[in-house]
N, C-alpha and C. Protein backbone atom coordinates (compact mmCIF):
# COMPACT_ATOMS: atom_id res chain seq x y z
N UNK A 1 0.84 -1.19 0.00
CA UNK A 1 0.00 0.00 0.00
C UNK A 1 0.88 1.25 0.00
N UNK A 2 0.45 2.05 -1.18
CA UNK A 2 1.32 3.21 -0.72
C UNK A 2 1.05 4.01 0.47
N UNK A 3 2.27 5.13 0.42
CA UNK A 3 2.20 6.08 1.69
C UNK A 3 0.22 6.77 1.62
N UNK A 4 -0.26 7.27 2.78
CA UNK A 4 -1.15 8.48 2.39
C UNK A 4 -0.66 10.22 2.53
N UNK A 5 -0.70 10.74 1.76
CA UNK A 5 -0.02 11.98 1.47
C UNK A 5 -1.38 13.37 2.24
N UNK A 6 -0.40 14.10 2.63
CA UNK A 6 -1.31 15.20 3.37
C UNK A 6 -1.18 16.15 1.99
N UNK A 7 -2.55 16.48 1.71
CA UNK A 7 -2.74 17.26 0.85
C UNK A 7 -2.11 19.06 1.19
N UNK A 8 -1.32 19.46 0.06
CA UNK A 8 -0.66 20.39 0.42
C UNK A 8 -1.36 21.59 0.55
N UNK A 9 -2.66 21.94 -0.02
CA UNK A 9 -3.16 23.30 0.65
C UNK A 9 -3.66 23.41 2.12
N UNK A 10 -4.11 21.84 2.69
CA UNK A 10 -4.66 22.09 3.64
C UNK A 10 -3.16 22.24 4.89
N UNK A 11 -2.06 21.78 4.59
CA UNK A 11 -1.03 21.92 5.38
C UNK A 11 -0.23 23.59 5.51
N UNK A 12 -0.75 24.09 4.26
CA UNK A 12 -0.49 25.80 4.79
C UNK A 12 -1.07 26.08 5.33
N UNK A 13 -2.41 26.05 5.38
CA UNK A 13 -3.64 26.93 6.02
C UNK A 13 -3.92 26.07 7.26
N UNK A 14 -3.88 25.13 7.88
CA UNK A 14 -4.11 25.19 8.55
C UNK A 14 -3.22 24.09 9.80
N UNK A 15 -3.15 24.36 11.10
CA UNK A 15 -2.55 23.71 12.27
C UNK A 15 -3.21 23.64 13.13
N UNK A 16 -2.71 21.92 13.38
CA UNK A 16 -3.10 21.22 14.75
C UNK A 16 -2.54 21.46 16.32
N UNK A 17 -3.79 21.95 16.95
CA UNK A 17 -3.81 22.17 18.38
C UNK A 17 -3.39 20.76 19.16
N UNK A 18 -2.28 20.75 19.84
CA UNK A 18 -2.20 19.84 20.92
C UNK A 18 -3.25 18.79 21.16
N UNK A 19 -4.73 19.35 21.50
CA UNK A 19 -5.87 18.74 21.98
C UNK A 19 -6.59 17.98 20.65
N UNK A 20 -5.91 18.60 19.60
CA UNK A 20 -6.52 17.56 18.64
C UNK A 20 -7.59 18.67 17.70
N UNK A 21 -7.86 19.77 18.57
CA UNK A 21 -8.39 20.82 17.53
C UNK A 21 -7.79 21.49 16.32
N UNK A 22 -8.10 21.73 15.56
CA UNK A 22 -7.58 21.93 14.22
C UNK A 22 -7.48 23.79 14.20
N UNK A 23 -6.29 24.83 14.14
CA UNK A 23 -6.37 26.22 13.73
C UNK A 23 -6.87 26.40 12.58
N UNK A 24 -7.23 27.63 12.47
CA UNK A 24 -7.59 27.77 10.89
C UNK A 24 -7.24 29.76 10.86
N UNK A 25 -7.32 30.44 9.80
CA UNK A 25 -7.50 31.82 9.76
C UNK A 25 -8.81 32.33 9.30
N UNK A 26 -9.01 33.61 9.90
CA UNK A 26 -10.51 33.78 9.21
C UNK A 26 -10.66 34.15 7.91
N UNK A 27 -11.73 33.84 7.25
CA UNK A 27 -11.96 34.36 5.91
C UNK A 27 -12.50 36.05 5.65
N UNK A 28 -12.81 36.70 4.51
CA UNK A 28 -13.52 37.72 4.04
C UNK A 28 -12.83 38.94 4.76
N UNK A 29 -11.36 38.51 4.86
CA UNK A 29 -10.54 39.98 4.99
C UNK A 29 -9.31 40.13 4.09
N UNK A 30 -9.60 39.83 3.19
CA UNK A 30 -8.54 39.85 1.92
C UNK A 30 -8.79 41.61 1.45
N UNK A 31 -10.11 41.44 0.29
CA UNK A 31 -10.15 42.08 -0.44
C UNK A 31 -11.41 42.54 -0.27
N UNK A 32 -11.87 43.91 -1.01
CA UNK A 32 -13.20 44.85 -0.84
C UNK A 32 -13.43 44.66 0.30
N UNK A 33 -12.50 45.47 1.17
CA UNK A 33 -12.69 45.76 2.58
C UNK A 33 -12.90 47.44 2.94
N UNK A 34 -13.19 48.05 1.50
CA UNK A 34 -14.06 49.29 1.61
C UNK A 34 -15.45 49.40 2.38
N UNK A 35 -16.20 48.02 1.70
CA UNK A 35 -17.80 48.42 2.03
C UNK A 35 -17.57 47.64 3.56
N UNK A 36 -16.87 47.05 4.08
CA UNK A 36 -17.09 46.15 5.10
C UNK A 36 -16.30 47.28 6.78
N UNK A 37 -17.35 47.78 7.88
CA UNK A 37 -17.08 48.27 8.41
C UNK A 37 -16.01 47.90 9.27
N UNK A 38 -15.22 49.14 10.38
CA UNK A 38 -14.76 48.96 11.00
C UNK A 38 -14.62 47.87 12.01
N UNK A 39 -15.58 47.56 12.65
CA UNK A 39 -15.88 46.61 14.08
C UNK A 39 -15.77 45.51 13.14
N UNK A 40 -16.56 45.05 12.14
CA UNK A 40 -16.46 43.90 11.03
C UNK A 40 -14.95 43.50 10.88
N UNK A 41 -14.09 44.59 10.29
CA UNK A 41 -12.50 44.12 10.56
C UNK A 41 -11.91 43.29 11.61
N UNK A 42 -12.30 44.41 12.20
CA UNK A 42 -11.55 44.15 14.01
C UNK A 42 -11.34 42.93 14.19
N UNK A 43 -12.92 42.17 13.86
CA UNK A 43 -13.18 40.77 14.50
C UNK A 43 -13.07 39.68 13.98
N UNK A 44 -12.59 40.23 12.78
CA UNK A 44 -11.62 39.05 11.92
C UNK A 44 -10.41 39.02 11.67
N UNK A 45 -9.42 39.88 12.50
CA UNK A 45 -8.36 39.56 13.28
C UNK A 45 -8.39 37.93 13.54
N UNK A 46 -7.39 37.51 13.63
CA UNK A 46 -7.11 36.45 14.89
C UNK A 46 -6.87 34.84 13.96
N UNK A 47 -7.09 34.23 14.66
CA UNK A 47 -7.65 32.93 14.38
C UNK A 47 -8.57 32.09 15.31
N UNK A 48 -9.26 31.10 14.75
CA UNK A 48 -10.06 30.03 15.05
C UNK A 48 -9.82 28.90 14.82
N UNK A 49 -11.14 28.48 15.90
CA UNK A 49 -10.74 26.91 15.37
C UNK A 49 -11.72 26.15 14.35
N UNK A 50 -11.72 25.33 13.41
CA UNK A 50 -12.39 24.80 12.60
C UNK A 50 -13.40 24.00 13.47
N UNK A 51 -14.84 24.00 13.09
CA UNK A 51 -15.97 23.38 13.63
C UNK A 51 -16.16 22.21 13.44
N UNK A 52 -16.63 21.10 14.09
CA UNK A 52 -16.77 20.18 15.08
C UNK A 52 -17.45 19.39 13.34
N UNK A 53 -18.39 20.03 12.51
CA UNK A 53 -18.92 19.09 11.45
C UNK A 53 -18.08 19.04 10.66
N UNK A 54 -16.72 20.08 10.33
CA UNK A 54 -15.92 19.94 9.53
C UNK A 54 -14.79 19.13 9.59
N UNK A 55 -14.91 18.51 10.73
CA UNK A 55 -13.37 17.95 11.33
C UNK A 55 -13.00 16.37 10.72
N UNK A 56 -13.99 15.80 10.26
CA UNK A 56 -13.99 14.31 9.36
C UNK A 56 -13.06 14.87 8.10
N UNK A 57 -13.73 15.81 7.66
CA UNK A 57 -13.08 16.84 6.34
C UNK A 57 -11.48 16.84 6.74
N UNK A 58 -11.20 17.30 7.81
CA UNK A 58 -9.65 17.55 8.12
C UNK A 58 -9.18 16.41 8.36
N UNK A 59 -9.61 15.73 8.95
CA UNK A 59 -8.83 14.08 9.24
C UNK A 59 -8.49 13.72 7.79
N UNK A 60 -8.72 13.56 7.11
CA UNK A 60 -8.82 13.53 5.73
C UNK A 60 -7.63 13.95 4.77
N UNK A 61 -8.16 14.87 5.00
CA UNK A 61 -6.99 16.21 4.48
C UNK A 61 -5.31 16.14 5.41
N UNK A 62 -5.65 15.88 6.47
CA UNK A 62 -4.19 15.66 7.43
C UNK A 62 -4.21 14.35 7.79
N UNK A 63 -4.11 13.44 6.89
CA UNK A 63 -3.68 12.25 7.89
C UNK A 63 -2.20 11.85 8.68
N UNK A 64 -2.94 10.90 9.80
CA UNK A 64 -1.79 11.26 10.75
C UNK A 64 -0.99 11.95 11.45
N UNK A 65 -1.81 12.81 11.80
CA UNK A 65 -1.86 14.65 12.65
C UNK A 65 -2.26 14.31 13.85
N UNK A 66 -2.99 13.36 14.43
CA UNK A 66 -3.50 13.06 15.37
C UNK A 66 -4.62 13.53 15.71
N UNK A 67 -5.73 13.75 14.36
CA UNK A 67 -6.89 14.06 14.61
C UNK A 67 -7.69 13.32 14.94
């Protein structure tokens, strides 16, 4: 059987928390951030963590991460 390979976009974007939670960055602060207010910015600062229905998706995408 061959190796299983971690797909390479999901290994930029995103890292595994200790606990097994998955980081991610937020979306919709790239570009046309004219019409999108102040406080709207602010709070897409940061990072998160990827949600609980998406996480089969990441096991997937990272195998052998210890998800």
């Amino acid at each position: 059987m061959p190796k299983m390979k971690t797909k390479s976009a999901a290994k930029k974007r995103f890292r595994v928390r200790p606990g097994g939670t998955v980081k991610r960055g937020q979306a919709f602060k790239r570009h046309i951030l004219t019409k999108k207010t102040t406080k709207n910015k602010r709070q897409l600062r940061g990072t998160t963590s990827v949600h609980e229905s998406n996480m089969g998706q990441m096991s997937q995408m990272l195998p052998g991460r210890g998800i």
